[in-house]
N, C-alpha and C. Protein backbone atom coordinates (compact mmCIF):
# COMPACT_ATOMS: atom_id res chain seq x y z
N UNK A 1 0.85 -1.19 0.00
CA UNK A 1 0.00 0.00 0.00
C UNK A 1 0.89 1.24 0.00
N UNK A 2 0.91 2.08 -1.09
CA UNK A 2 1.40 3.75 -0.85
C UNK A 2 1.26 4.12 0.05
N UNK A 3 2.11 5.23 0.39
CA UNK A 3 2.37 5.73 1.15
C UNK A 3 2.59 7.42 1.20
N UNK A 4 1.70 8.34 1.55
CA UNK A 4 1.80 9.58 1.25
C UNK A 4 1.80 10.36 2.53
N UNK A 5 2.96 11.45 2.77
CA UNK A 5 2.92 12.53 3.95
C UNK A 5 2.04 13.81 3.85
N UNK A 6 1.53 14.49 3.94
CA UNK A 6 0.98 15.73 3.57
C UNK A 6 0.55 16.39 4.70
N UNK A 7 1.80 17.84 4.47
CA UNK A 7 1.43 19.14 5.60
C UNK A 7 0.49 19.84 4.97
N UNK A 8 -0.49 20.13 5.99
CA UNK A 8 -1.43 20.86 5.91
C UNK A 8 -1.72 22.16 6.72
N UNK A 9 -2.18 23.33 5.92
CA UNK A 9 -2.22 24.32 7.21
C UNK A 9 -3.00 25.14 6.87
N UNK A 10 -3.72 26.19 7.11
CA UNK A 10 -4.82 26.68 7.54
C UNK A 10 -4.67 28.13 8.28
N UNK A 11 -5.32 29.75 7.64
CA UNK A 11 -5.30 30.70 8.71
C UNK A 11 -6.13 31.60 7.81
N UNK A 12 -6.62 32.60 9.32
CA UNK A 12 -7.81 33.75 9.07
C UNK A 12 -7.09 34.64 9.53
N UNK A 13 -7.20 35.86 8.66
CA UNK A 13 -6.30 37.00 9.53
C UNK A 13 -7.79 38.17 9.68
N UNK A 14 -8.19 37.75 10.83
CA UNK A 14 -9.13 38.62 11.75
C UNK A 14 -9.77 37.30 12.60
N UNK A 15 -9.94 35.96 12.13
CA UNK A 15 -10.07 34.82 13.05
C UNK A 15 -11.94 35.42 13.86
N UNK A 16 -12.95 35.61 12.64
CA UNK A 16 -12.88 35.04 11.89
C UNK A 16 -12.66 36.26 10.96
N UNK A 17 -12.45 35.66 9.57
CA UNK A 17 -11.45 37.07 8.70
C UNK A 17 -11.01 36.57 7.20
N UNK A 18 -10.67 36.98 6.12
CA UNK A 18 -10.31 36.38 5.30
C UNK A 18 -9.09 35.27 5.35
N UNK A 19 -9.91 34.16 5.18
CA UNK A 19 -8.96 32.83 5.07
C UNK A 19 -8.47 31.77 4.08
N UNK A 20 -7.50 31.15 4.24
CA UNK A 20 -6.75 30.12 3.21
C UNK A 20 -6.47 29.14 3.23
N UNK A 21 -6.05 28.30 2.83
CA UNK A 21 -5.75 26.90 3.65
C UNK A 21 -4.59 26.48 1.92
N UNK A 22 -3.68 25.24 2.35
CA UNK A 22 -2.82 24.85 1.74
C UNK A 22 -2.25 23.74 2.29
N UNK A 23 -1.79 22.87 1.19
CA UNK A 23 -1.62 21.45 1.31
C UNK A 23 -0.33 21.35 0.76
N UNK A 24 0.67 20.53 1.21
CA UNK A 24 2.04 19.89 0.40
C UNK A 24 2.05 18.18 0.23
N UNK A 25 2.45 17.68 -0.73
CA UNK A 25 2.19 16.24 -0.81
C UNK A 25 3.33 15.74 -1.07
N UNK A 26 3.59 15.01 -0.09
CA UNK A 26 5.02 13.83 -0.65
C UNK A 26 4.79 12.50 -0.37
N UNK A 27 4.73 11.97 -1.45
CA UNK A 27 4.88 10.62 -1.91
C UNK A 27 6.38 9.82 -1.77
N UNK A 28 6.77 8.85 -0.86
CA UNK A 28 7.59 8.09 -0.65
C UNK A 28 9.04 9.20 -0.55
N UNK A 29 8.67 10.45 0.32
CA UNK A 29 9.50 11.62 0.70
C UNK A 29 10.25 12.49 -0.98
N UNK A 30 9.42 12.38 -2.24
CA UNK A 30 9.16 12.96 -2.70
C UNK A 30 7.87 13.69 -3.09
N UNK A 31 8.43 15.32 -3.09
CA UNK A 31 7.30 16.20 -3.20
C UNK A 31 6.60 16.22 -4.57
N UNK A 32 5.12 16.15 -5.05
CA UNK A 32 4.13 15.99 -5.79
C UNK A 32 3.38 16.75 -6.30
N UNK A 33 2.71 17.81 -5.25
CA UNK A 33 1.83 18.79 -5.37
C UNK A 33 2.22 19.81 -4.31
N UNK A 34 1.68 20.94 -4.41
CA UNK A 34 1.73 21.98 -3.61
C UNK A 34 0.52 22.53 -4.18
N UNK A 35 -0.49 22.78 -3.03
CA UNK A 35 -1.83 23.36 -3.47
C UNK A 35 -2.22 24.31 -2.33
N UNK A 36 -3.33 25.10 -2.90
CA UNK A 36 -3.59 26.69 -1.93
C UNK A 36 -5.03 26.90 -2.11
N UNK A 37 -5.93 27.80 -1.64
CA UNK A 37 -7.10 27.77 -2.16
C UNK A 37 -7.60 29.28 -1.08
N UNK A 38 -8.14 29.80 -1.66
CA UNK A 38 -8.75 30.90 -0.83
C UNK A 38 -10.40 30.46 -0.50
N UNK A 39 -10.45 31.16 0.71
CA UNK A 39 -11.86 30.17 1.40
C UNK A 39 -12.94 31.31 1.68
N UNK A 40 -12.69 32.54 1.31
CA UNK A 40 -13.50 33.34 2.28
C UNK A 40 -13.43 34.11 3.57
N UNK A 41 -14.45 34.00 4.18
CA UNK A 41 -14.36 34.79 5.29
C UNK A 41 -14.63 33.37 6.43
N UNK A 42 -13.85 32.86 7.61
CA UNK A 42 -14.24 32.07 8.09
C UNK A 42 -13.04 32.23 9.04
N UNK A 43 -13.19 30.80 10.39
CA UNK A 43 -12.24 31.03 11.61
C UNK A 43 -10.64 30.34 11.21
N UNK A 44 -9.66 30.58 12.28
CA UNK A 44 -8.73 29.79 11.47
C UNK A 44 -8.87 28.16 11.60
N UNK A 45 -9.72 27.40 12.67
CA UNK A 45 -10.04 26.17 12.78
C UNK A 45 -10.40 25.79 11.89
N UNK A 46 -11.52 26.18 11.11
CA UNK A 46 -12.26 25.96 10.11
C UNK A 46 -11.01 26.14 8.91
N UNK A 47 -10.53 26.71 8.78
CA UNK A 47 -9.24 26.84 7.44
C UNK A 47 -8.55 25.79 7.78
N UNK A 48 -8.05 25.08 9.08
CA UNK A 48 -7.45 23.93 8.70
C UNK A 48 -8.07 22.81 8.96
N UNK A 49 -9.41 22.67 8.79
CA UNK A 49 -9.71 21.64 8.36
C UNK A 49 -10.22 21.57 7.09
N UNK A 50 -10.12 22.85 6.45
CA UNK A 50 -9.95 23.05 5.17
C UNK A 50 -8.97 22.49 4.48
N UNK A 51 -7.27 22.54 4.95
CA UNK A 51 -6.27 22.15 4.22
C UNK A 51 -6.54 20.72 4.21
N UNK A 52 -7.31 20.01 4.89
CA UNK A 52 -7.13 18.36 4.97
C UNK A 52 -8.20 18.06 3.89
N UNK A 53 -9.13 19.09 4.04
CA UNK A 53 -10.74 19.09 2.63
C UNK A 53 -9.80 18.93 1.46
N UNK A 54 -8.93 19.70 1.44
CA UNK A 54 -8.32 20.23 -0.06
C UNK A 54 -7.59 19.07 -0.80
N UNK A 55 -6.87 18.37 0.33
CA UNK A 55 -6.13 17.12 -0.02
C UNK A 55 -7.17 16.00 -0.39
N UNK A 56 -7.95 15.85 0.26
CA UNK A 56 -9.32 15.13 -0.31
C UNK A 56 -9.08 15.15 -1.71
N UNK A 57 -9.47 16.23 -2.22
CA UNK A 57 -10.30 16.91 -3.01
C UNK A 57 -8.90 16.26 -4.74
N UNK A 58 -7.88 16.69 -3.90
CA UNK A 58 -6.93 16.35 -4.89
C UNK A 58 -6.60 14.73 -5.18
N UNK A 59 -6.82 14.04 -4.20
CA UNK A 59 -6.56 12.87 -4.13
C UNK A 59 -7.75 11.95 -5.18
N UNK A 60 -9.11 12.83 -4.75
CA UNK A 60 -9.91 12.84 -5.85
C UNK A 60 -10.15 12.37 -7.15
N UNK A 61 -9.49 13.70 -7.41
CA UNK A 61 -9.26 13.94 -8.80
C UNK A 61 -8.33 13.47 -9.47
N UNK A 62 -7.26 12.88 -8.91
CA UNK A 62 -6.17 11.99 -9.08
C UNK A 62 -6.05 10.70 -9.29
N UNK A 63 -7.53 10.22 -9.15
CA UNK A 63 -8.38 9.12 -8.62
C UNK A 63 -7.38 8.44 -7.86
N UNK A 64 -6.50 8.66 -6.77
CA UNK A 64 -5.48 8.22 -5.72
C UNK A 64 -6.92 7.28 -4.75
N UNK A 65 -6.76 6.15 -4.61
CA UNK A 65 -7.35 5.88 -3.61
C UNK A 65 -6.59 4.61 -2.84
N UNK A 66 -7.17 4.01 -1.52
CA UNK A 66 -6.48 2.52 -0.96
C UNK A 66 -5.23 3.07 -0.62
N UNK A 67 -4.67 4.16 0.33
CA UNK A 67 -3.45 4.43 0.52
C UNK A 67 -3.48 4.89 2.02
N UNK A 68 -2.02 4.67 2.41
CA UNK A 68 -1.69 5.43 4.08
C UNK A 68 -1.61 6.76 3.82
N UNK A 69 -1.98 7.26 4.41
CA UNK A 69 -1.76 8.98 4.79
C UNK A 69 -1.42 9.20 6.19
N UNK A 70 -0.43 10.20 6.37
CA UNK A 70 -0.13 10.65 7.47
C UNK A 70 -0.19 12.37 7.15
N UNK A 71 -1.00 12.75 8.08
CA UNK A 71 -1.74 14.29 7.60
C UNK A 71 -0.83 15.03 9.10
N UNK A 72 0.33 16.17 8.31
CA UNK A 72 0.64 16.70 9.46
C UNK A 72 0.02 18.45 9.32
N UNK A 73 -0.18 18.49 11.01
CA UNK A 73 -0.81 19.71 11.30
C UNK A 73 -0.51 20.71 12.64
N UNK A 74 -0.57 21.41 12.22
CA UNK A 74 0.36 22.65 13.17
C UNK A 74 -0.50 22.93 14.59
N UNK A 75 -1.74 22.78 14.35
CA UNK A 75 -3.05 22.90 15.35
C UNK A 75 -3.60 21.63 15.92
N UNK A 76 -2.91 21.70 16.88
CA UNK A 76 -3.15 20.02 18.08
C UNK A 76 -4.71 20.17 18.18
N UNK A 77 -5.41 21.49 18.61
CA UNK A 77 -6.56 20.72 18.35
C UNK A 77 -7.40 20.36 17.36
N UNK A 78 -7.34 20.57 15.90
CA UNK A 78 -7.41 19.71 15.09
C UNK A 78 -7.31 18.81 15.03
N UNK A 79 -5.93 17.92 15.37
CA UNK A 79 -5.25 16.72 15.16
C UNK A 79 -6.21 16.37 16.29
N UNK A 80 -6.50 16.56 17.33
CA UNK A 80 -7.09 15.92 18.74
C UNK A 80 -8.67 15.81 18.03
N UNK A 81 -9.13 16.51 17.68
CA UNK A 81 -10.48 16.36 16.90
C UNK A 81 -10.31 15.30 15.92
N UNK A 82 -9.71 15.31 14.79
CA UNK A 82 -10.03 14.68 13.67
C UNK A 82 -9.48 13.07 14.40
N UNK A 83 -8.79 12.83 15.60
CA UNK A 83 -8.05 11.84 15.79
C UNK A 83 -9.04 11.19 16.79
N UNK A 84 -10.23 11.86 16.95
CA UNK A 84 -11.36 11.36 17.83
C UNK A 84 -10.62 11.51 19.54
N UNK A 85 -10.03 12.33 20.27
CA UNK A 85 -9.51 12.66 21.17
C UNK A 85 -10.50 13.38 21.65
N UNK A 86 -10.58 14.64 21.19
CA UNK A 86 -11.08 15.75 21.92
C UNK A 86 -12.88 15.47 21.14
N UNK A 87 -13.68 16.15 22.12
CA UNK A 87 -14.76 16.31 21.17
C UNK A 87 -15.15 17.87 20.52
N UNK A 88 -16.09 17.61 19.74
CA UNK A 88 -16.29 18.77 18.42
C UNK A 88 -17.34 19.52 18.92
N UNK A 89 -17.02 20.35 19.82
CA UNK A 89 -18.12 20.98 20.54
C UNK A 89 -19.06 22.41 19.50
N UNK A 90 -17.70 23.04 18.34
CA UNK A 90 -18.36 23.92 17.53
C UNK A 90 -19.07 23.58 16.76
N UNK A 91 -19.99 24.03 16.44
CA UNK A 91 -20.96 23.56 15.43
C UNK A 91 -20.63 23.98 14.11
N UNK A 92 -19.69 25.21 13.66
CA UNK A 92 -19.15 25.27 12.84
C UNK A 92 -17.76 24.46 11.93
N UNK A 93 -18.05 23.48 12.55
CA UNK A 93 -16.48 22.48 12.49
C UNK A 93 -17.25 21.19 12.13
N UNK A 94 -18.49 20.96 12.60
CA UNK A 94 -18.99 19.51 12.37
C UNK A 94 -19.46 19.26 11.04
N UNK A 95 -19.91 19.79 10.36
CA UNK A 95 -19.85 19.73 8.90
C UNK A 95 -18.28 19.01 8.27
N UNK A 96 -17.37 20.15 8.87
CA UNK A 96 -16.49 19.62 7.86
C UNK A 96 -15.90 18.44 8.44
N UNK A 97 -15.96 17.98 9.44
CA UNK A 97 -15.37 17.09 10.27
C UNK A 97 -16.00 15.68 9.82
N UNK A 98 -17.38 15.69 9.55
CA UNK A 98 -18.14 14.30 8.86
C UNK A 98 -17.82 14.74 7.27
N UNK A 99 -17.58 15.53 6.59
CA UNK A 99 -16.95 15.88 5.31
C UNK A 99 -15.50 14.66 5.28
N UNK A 100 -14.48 15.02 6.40
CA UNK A 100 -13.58 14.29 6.26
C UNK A 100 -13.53 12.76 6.26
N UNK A 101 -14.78 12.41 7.37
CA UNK A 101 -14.45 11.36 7.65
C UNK A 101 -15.34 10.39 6.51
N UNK A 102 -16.20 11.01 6.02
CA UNK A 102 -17.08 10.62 4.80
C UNK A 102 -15.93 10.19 3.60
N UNK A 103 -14.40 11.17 3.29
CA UNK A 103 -13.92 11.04 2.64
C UNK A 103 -13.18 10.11 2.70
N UNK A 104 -12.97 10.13 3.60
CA UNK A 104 -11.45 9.09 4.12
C UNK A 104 -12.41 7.58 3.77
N UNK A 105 -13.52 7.10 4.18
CA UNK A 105 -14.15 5.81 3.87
C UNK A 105 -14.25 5.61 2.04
N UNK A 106 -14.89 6.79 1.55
CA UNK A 106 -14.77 6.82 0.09
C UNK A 106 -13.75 6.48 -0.37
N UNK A 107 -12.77 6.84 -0.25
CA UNK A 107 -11.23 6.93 -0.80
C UNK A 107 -10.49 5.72 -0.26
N UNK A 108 -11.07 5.58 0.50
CA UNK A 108 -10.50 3.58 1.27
C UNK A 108 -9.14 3.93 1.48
N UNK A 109 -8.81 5.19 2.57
CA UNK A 109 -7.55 5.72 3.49
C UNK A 109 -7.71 5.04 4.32
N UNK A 110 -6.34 4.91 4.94
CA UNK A 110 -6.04 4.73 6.17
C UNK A 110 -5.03 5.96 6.63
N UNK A 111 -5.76 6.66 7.64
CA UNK A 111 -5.08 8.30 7.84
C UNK A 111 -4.55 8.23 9.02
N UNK A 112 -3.88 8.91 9.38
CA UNK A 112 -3.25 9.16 11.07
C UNK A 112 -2.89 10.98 10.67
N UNK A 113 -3.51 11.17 12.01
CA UNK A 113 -3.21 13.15 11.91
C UNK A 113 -2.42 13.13 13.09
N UNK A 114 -0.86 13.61 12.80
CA UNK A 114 0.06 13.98 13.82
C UNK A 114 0.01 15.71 13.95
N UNK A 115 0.49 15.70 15.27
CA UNK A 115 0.65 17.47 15.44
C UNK A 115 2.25 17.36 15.41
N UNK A 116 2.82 18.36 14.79
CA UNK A 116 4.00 18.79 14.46
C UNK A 116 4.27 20.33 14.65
N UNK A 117 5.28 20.59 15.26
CA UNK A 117 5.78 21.81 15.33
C UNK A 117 5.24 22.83 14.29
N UNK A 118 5.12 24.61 14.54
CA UNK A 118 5.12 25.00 13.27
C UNK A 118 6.14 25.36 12.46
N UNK A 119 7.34 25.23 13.23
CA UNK A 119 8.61 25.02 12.48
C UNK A 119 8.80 24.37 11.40
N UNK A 120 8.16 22.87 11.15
CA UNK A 120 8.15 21.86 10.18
C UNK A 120 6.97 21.94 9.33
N UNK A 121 6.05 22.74 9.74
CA UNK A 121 5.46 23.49 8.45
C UNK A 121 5.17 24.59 7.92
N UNK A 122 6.44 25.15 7.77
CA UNK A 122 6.97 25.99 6.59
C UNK A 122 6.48 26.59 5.26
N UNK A 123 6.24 25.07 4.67
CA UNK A 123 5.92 25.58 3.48
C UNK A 123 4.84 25.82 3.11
N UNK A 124 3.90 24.54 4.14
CA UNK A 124 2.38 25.31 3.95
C UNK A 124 1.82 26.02 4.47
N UNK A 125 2.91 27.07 5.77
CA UNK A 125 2.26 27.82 6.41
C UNK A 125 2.52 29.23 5.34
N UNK A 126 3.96 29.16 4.56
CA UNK A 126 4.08 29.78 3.46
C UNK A 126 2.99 29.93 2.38
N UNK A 127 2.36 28.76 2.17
CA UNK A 127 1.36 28.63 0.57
C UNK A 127 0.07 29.72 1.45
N UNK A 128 -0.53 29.39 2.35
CA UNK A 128 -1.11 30.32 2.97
C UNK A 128 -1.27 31.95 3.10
N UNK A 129 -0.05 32.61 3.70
CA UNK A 129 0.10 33.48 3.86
C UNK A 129 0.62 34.12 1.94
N UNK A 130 0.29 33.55 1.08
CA UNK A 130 0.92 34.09 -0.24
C UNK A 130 -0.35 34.04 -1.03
N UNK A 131 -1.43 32.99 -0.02
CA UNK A 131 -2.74 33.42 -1.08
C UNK A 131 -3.73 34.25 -0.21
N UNK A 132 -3.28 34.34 1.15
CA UNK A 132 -3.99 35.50 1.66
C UNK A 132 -3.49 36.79 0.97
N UNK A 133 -2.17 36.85 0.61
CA UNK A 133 -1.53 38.12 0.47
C UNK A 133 -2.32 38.49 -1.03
N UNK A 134 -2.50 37.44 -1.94
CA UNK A 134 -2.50 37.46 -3.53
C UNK A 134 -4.21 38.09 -3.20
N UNK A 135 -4.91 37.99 -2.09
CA UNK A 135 -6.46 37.92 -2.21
C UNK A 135 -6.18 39.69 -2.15
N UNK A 136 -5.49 40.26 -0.89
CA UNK A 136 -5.57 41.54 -0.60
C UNK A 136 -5.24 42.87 -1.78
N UNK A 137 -4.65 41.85 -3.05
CA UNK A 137 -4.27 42.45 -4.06
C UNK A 137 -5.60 42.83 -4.88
């Protein structure tokens, strides 16, 4: 079974405020995709569970399915949510939260969401802040 890493990350600058979310994909520790998406006006929770929507979305269309994923994320409580830890008390989060998990059965994943420093995500905290910036233009 493949094997794919993908940082994911997520932010609102007014929280809630215009937001972005962005995905990096590496396949067997080569990089694949780099994707971004502007979301609107929404919180930054909601933007990163956006970046994990987005990877969906690509995996999709890729018709990628039957694979490990390891989804890293800068926001423990995300990872504590989507990892069935914590519970989903916002009501604005539960949508996308059965969104994910709807996907992950479709797509016949097997996922694990680690929290990682935001040191080690860099680049998608980069893809973010470059399509918030590209929106203000």
């Amino acid at each position: 079974m493949q094997s794919y890493q993908i940082f994911t990350d997520g932010g609102s600058r007014g929280n809630p405020g215009p937001a972005a979310c962005a995905a990096v994909i590496f396949k067997q520790k080569k990089k694949v995709a780099e994707l971004s998406r502007s979301l609107g006006k929404m919180t930054n929770n909601q933007a990163e569970y956006h970046g994990v929507i987005l990877t969906f979305d690509w995996l999709r269309k890729n018709e990628i399915k039957n694979i490990n994923v390891q989804f890293n994320l800068d926001s423990k409580l995300v990872v504590e949510q989507l990892s069935g830890n914590f519970k989903l008390k916002n009501e604005g989060l539960k949508p996308l939260f059965w969104q994910i998990r709807e996907q992950t059965i479709a797509l016949g994943l097997r996922v694990n969401f680690k929290h990682i420093p935001r040191e080690q995500n860099k680049e998608a905290d980069e893809l973010v802040n470059e399509t918030l910036d590209k929106d203000k233009k």
